[in-house]
Protein backbone atom coordinates (compact mmCIF):
# COMPACT_ATOMS: atom_id res chain seq x y z
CA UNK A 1 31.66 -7.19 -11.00
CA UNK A 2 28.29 -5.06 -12.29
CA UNK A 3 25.34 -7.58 -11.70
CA UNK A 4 22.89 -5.95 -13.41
CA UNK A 5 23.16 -2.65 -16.20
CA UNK A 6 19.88 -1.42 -17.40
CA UNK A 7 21.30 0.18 -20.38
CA UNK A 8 19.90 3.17 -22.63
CA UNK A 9 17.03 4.17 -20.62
CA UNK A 10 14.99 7.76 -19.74
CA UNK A 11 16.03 7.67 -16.38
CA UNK A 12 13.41 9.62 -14.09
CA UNK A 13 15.64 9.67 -10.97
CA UNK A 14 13.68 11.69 -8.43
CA UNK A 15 17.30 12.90 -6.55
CA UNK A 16 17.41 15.94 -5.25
CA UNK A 17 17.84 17.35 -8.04
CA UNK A 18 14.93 15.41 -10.11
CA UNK A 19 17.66 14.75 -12.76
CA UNK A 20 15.92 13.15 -16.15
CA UNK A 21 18.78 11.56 -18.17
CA UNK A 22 17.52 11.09 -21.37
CA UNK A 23 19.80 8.13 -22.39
CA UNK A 24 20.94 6.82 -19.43
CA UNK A 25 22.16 3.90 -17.61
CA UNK A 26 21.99 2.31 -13.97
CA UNK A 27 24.07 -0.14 -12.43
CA UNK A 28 23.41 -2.99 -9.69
CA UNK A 29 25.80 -4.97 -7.42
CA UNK A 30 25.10 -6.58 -4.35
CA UNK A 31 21.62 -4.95 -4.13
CA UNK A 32 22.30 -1.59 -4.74
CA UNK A 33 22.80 1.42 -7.34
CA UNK A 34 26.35 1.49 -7.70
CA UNK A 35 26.28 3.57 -10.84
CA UNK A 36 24.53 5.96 -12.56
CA UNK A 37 24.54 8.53 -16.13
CA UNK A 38 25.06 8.54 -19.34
CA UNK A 39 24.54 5.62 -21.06
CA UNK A 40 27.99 5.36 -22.97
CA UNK A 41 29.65 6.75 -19.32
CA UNK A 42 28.67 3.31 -17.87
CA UNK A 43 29.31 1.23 -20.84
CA UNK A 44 32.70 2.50 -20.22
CA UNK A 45 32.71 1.89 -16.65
CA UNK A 46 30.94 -1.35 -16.37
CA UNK A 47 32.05 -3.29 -19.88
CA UNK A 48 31.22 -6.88 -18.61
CA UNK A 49 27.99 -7.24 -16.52
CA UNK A 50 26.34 -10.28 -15.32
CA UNK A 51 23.56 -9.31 -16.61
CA UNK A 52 21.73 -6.65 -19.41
CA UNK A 53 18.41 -5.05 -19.67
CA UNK A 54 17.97 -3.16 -22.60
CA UNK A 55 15.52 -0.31 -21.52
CA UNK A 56 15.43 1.81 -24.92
CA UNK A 57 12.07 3.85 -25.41
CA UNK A 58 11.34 2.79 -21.08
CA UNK A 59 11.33 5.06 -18.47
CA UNK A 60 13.60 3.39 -15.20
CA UNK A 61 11.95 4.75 -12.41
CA UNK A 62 12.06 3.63 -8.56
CA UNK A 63 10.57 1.27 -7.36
CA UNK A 64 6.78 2.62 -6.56
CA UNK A 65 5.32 2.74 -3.10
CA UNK A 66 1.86 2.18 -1.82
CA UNK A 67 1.34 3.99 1.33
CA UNK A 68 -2.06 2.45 2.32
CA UNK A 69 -3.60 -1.37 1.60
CA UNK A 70 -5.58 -4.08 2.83
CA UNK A 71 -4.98 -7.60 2.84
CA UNK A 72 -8.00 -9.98 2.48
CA UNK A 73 -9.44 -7.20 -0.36
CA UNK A 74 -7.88 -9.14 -3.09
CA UNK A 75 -10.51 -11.93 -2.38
CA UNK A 76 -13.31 -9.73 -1.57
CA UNK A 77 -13.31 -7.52 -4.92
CA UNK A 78 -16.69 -6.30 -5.97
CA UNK A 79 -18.63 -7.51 -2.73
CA UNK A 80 -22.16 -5.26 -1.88
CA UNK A 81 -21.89 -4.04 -5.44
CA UNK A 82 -21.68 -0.53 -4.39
CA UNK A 83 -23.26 -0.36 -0.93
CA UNK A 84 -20.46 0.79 1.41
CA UNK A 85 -22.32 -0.40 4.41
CA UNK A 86 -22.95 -3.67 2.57
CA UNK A 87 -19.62 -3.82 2.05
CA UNK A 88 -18.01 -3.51 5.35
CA UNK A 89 -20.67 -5.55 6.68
CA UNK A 90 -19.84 -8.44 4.16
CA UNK A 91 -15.63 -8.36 4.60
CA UNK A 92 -16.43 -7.99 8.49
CA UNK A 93 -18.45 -11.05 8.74
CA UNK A 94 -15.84 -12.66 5.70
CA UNK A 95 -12.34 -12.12 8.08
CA UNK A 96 -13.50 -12.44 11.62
CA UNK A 97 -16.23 -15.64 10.58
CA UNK A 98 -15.12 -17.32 7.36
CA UNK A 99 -11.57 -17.77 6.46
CA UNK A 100 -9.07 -20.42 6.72
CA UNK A 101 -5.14 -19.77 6.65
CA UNK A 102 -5.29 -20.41 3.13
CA UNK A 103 -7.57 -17.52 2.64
CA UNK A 104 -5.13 -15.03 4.03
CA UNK A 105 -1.88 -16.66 2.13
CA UNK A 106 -3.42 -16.89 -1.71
CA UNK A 107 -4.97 -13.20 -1.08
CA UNK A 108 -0.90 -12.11 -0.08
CA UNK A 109 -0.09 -13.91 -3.07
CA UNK A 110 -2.36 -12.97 -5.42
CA UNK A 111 -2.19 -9.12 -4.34
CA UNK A 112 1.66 -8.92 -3.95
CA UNK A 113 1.47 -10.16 -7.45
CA UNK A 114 -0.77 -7.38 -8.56
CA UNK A 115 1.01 -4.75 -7.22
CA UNK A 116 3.93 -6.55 -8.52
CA UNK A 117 3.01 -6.38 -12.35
CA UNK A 118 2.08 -2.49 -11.77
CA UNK A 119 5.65 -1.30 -10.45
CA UNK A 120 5.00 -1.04 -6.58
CA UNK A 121 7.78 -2.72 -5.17
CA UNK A 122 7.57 -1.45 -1.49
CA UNK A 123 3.37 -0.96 0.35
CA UNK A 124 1.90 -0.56 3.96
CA UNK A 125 -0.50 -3.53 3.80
CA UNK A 126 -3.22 -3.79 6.88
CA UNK A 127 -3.23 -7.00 7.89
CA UNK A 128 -7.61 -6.94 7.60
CA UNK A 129 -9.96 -3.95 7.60
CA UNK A 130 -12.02 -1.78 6.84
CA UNK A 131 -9.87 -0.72 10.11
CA UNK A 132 -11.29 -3.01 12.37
CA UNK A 133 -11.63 -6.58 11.33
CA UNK A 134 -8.23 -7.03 11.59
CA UNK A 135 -6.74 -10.97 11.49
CA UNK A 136 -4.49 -10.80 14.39
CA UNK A 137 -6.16 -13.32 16.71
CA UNK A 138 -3.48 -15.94 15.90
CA UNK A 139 0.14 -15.73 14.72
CA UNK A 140 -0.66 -18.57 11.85
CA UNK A 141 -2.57 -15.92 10.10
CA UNK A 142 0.40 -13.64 10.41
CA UNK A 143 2.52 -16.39 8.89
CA UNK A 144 0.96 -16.87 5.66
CA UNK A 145 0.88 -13.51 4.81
CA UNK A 146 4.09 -13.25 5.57
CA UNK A 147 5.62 -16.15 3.75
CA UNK A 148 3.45 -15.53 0.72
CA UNK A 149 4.79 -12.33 0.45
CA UNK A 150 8.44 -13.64 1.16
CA UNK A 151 7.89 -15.87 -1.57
CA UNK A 152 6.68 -13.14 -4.06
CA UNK A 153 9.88 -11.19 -3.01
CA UNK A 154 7.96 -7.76 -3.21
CA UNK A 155 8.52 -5.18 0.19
CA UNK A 156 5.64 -4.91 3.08
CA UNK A 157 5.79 -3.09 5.80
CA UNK A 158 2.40 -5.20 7.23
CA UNK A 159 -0.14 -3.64 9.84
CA UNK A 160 -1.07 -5.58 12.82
CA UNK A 161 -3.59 -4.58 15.16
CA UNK A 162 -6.85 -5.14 16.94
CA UNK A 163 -10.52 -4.40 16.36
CA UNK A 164 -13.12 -2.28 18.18
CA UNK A 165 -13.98 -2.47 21.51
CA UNK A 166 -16.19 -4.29 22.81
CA UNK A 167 -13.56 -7.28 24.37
CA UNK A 168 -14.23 -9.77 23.89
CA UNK A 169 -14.26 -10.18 19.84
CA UNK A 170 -15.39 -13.40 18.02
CA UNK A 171 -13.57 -14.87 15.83
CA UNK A 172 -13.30 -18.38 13.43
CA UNK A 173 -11.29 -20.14 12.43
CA UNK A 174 -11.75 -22.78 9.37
CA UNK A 175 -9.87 -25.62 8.79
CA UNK A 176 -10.73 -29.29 6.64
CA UNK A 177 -14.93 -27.99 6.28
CA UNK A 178 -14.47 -27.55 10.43
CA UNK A 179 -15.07 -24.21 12.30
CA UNK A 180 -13.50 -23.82 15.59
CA UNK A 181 -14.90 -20.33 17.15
CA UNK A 182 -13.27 -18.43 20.16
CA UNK A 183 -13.65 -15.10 22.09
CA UNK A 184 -10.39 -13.05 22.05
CA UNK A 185 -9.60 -10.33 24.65
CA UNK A 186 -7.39 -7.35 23.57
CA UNK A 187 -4.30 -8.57 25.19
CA UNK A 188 -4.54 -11.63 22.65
CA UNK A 189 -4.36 -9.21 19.42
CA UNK A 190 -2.22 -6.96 21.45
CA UNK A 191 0.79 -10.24 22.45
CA UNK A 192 -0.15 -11.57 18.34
CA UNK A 193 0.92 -8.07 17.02
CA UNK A 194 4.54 -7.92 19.31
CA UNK A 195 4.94 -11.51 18.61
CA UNK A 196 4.67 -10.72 14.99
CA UNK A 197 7.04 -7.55 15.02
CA UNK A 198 9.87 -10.05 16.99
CA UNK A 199 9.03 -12.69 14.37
CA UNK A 200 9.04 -10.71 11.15
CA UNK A 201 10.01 -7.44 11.69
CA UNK A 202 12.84 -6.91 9.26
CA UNK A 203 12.56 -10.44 7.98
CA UNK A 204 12.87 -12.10 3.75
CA UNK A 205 16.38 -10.12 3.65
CA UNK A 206 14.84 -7.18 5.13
CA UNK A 207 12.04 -6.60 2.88
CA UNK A 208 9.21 -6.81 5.41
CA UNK A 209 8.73 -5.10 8.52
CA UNK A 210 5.96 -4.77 10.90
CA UNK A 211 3.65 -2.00 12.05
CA UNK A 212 0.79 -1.44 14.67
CA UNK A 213 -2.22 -0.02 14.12
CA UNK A 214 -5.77 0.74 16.72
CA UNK A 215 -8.80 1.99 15.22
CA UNK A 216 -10.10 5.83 14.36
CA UNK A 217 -12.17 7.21 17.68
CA UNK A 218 -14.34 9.33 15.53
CA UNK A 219 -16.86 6.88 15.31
CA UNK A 220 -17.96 6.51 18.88
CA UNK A 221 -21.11 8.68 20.46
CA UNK A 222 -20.73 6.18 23.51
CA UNK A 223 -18.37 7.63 25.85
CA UNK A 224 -17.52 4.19 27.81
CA UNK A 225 -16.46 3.06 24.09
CA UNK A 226 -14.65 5.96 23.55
CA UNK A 227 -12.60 5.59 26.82
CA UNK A 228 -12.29 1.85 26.09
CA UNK A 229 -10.74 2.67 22.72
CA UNK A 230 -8.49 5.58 23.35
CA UNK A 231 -7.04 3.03 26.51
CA UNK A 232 -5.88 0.46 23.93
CA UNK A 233 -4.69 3.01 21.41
CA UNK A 234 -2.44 4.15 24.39
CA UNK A 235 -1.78 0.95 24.78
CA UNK A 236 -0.61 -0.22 21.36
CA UNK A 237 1.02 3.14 20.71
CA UNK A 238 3.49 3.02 23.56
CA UNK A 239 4.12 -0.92 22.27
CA UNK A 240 5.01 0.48 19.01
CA UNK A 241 7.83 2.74 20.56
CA UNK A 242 8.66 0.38 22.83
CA UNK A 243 9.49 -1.83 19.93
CA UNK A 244 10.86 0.67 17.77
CA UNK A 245 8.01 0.33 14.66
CA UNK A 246 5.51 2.82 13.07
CA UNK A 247 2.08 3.35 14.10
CA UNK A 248 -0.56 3.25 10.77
CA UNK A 249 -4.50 4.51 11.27
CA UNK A 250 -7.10 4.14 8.94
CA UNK A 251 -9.83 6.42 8.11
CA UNK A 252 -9.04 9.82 10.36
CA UNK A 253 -11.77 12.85 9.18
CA UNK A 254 -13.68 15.88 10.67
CA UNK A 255 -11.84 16.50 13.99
CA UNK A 256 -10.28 13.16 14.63
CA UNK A 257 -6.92 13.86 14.72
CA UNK A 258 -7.14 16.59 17.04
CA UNK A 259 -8.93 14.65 19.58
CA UNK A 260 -6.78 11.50 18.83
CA UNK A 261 -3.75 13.79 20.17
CA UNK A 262 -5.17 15.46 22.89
CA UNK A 263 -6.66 12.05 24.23
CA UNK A 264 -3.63 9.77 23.21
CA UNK A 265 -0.78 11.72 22.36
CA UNK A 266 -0.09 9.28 19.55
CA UNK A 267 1.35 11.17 16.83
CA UNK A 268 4.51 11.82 15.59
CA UNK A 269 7.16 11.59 12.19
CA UNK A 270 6.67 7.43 12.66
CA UNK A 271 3.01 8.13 12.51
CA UNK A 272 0.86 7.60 9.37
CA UNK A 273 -2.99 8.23 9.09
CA UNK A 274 -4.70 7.44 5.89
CA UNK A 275 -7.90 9.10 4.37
CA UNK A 276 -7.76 12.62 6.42
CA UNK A 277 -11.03 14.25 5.31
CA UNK A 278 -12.60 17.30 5.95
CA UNK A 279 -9.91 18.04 8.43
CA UNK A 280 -10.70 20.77 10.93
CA UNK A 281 -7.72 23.57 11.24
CA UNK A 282 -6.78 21.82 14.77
CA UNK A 283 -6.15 18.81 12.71
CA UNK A 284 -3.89 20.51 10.59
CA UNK A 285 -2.43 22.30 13.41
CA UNK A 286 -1.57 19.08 15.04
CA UNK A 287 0.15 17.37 11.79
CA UNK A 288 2.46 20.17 11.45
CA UNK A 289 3.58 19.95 15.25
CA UNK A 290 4.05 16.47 15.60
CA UNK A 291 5.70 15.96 11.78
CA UNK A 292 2.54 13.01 11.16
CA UNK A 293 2.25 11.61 7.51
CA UNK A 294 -0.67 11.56 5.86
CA UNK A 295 -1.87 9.19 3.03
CA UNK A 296 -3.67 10.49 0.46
CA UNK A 297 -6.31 8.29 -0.86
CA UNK A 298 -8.25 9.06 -3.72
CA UNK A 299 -10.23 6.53 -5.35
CA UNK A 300 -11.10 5.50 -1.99
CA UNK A 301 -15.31 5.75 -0.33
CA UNK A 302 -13.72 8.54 2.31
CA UNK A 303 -12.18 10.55 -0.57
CA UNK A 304 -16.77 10.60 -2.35
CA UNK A 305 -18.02 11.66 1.45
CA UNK A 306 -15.23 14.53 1.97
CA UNK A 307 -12.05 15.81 0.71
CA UNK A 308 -8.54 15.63 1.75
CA UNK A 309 -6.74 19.03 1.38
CA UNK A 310 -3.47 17.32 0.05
CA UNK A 311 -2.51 20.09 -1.86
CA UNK A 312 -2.98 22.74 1.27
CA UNK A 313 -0.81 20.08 3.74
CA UNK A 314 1.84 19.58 1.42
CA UNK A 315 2.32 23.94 1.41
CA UNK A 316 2.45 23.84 5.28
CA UNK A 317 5.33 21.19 5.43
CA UNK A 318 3.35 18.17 5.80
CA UNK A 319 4.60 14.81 4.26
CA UNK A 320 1.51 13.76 2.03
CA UNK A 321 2.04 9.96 0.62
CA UNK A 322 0.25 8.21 -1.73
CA UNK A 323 -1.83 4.84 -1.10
CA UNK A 324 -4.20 3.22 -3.41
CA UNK A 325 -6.47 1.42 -0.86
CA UNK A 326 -6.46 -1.33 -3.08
CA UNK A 327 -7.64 -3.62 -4.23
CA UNK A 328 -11.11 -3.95 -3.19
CA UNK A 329 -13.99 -3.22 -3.65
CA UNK A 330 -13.84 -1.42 -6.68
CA UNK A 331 -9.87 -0.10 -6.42
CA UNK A 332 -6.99 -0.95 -8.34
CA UNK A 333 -3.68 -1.32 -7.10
CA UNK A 334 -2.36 0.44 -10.48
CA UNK A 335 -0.40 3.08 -8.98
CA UNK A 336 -0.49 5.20 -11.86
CA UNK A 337 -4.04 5.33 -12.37
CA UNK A 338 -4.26 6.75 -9.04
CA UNK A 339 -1.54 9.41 -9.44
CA UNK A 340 -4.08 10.39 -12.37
CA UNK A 341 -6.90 10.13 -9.93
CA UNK A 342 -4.31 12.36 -7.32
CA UNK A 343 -4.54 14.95 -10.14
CA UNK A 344 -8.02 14.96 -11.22
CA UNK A 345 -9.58 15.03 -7.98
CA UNK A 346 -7.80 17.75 -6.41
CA UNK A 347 -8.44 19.93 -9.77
CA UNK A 348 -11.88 19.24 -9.54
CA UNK A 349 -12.09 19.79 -6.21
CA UNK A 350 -10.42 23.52 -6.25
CA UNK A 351 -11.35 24.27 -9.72
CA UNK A 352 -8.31 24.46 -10.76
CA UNK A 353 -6.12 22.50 -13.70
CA UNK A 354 -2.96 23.24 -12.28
CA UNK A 355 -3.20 22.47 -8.88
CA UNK A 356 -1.00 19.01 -8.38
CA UNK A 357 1.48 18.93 -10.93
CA UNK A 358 2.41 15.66 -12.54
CA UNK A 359 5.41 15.60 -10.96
CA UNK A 360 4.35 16.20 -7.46
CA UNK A 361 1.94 13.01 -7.49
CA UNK A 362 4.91 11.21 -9.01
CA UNK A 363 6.62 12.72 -5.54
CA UNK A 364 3.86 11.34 -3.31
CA UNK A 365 4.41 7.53 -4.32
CA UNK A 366 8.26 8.10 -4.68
CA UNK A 367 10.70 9.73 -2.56
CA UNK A 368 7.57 11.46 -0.29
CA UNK A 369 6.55 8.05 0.26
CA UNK A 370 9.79 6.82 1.51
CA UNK A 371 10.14 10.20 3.42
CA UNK A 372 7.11 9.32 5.38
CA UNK A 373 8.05 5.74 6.51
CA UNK A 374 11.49 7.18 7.21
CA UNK A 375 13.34 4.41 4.47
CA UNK A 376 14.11 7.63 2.51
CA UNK A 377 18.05 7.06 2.37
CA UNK A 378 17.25 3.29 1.26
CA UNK A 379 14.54 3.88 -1.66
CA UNK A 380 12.26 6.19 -3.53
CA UNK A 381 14.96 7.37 -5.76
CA UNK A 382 17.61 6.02 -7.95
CA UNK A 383 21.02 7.04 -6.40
CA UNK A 384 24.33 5.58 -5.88
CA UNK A 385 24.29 3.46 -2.40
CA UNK A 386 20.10 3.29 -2.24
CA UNK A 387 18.69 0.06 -2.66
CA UNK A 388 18.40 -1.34 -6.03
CA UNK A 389 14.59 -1.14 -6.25
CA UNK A 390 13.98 -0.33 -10.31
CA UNK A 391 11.49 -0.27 -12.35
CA UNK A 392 11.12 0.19 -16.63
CA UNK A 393 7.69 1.37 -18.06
CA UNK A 394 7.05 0.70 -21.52
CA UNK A 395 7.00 3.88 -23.27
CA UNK A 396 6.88 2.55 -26.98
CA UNK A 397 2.83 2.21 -26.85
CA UNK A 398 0.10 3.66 -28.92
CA UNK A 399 -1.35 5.46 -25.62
CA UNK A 400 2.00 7.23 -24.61
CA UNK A 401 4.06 7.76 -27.95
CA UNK A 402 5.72 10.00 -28.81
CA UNK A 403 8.07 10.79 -26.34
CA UNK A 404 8.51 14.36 -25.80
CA UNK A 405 8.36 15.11 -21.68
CA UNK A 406 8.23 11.32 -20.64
CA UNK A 407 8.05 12.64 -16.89
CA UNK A 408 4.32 13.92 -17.71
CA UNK A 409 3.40 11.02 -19.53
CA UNK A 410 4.51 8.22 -17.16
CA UNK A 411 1.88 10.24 -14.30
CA UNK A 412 -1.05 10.93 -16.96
CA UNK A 413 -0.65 8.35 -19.51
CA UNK A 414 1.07 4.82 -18.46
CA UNK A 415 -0.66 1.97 -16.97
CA UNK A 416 0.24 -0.43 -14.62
CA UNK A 417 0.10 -3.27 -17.84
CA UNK A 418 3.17 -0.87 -18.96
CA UNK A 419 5.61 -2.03 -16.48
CA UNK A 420 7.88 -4.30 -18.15
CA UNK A 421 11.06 -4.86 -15.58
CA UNK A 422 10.70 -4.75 -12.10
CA UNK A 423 13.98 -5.33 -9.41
CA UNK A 424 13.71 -5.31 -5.73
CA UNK A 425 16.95 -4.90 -3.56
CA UNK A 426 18.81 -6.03 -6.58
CA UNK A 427 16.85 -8.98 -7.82
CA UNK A 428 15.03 -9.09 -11.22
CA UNK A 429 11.51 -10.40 -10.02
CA UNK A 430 9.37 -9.24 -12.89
CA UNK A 431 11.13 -9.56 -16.54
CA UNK A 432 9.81 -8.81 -19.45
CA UNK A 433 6.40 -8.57 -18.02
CA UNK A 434 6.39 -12.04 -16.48
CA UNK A 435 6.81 -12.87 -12.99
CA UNK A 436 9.82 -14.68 -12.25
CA UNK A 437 9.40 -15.58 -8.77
CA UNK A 438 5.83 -17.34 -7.80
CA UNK A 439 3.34 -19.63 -10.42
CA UNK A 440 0.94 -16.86 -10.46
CA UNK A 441 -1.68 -18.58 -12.58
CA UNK A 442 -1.27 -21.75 -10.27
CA UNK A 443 -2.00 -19.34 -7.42
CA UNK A 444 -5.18 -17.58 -9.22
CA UNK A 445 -6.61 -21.56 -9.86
CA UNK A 446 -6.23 -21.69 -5.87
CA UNK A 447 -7.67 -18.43 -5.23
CA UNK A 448 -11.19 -19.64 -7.21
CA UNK A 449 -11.38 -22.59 -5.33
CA UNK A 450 -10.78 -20.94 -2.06
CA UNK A 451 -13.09 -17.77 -2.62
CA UNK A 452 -15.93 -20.23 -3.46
CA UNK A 453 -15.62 -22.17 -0.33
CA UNK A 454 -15.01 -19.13 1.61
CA UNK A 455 -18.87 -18.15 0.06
CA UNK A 456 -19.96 -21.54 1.60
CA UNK A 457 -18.82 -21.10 4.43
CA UNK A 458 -20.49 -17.39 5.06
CA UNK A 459 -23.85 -17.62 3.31
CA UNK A 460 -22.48 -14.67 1.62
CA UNK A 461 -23.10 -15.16 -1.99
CA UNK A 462 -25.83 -12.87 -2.73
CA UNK A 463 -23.44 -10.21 -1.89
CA UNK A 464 -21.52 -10.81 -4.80
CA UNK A 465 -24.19 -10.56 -7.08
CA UNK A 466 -25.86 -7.78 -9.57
CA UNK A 467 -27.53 -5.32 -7.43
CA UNK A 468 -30.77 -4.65 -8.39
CA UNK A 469 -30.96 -0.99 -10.13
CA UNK A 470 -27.27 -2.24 -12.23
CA UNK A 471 -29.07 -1.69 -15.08
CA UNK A 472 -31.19 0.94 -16.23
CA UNK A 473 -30.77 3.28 -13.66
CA UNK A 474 -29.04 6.49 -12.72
CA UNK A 475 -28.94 5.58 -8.85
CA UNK A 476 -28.71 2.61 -6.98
């Protein structure tokens, strides 16, 4: 018997064929799209589900997918006030120096949550950052995330990894007001990370999986550092083959990837590198042999210092996916404000209105987002056998009505608040706009009195203050 019918929908299916059914219908048993059409087709058909969502005036979309987060950023929002180096100096000192387990399982919570309520049912989520204070000393750290985000029932494909060289790192560890410090070598974070992948890796029903990540070498002037680096990025790249899971890297620009190949030999289809600015033609040269993905970040600091030429890598045969780099310190996990941001950026940018269609950002956090982590034939479209991962937007709003070409409105107009129905692998975890799997406000209580103690802890509350020239001023 049907389990689910989401009746009388616009269906936005992003098949092959980008079919848009105008009054359509999908069908859900056992987890998956069994059915799919005409709305009075499947009434037909499937006379007696378990269970009905009326989606008249809502798009049903797939499930969307975030190609590039961080966790700990949900409980770092708004730190330096706009000072980038502020900021990384703050959520470095924050994860390696102040945080408890709790820390890292409300922030899963909270942010799974977020992205939740905005339609992204599936995201690559770095497990720390910027892309080096990473929380992979201990598996317990690891855990919480994980079961947080088991609990929220959303997808993760989580990044594991280590931080810059030099070995060893510092790290604390807070527990009952008590701070236990310890110096890690690499071949701590590297045993963590392959515990984690035998541990989690395809774990909650299959809706998390694990993936390894090493730092960006463009950083480095020192050439001991540089040789120290590229030695664990061989290192954690041949783990990630050896144990059959993607390889994520944050922050690649001007030359990097180039030199990352030549050095490393890292890349490859199960490859992902986020940011890619001001990319040098050997760059390029070297995604298009190796069939790397590349995550497109727009709202992101990279994306103010230097461009990424999404449009030009996408027209020679590059897989260009979407990621929000949400949700801190000033980015929202909304995915469709970003594929507005996609659009905007990229016009400005060439000078152009009609570079980036609408439908081809809707592409990048869809089906070219499922592409790139190779889970194409199980999401990022709604078709018969794919995994029931569903979304309805809200069309019937002041902002969006009326409802001539819903496809172009859903990418320029919707917001994240829109999202009224969201189902992952067949389960209805968001209904009606209301989370039906976690006590979200219980969890955002938590998250206050966690965030303030974290502040204790650290010293770091002036960083979450006013800056100065807020007011008044044109610069900061």
């Amino acid at each position: 018997m049907t389990d689910i019918l989401i009746e009388h929908g616009t269906l936005i299916t992003m098949d092959p064929a980008r079919r848009v059914i105008e009054d359509g219908s999908v069908a859900i048993e056992a987890g998956r799209i069994t059915d799919i059409g005409p709305a009075a087709e499947l009434a037909a058909r499937h006379p007696h589900p378990r269970k009905r969502i009326a989606a008249q005036n809502h798009a049903v979309l797939p499930g969307l997918i975030d190609a590039h987060t961080h966790a700990g950023h949900a409980m770092t929002r708004t730190a330096g006030g706009g000072n980038s180096k502020v900021w990384f100096d703050t959520v470095g000192r924050i994860y390696m120096r102040g945080t408890s387990v709790d820390f890292w399982r409300l922030d899963a919570s909270m942010a799974a949550t977020e992205r939740l309520r905005f339609g992204t049912t599936t995201a690559i989520v770095l497990l720390g950052g910027g892309d080096s204070a990473m929380r992979c000393d201990e598996m317990q750290f690891v855990d919480a995330h994980m079961e947080a985000v088991r609990q929220v029932g959303v997808k993760e494909i989580v990044v594991v990894g280590h931080p810059r060289p030099p070995f060893p790192a510092t790290y604390s560890t807070w527990q009952g007001g008590q701070e236990s410090v310890a110096s890690v070598p690499f071949t701590q974070f590297r045993d963590v990370c392959a515990e984690a992948v035998r541990k989690w890796h395809g774990g909650a029903e299959g809706r998390i999986r694990v993936a390894l990540l090493s730092p960006v070498h463009h950083q480095f002037s020192d050439p001991a550092q540089a040789g120290a680096l590229y030695a664990c990025t061989r290192e954690m790249r041949e783990l990630s083959r050896q144990l059959g899971v993607l390889f994520h890297m944050d922050g690649h620009r001007n030359g990097s990837i180039a030199q990352l190949q030549r050095e490393t030999g890292a890349l490859g289809p199960d490859a992902s590198l986020s940011h890619c600015v001001d990319l040098t033609e050997a760059d390029i040269a070297a995604l298009v042999e190796t069939g790397a993905v590349v995550v497109h970040n727009p709202s992101a600091n990279y994306s103010i210092r230097g461009r990424c030429p999404a449009p030009e890598l996408i027209d020679a045969g590059v897989t260009v996916a979407l990621g929000t780099d949400a949700p801190a310190p000033d980015r929202s996990a909304d995915m469709f404000r970003n594929m507005w941001q996609c659009m905007h950026y990229q016009r400005t940018a060439k000078r152009d209105e009609q570079v980036m269609p609408a439908g081809k950002v809707l592409e990048m956090c869809t089906i070219d987002a499922a592409k790139g982590l190779g889970l194409d034939g199980e999401i990022g479209s709604l078709e018969v056998g794919k995994k029931a991962d569903v979304i309805t937007v809200d069309l019937f709003k002041p902002h969006i009505m009326p409802l001539q070409m819903p496809v172009y409105r859903v990418t320029c107009f919707v917001q994240g608040s829109d999202v009224a129905n969201v189902i992952v692998d067949g389960r209805v975890v968001l209904e009606g706009g209301e989370v039906r799997t976690v006590d979200w406000r219980g969890v955002l209580q938590e998250v206050q009195v966690e965030a303030e103690a974290m502040l204790r802890r650290t010293g770091l509350g002036e960083q979450f203050e006013l800056p100065p020239r807020f007011w008044g001023h044109t610069h900061y």
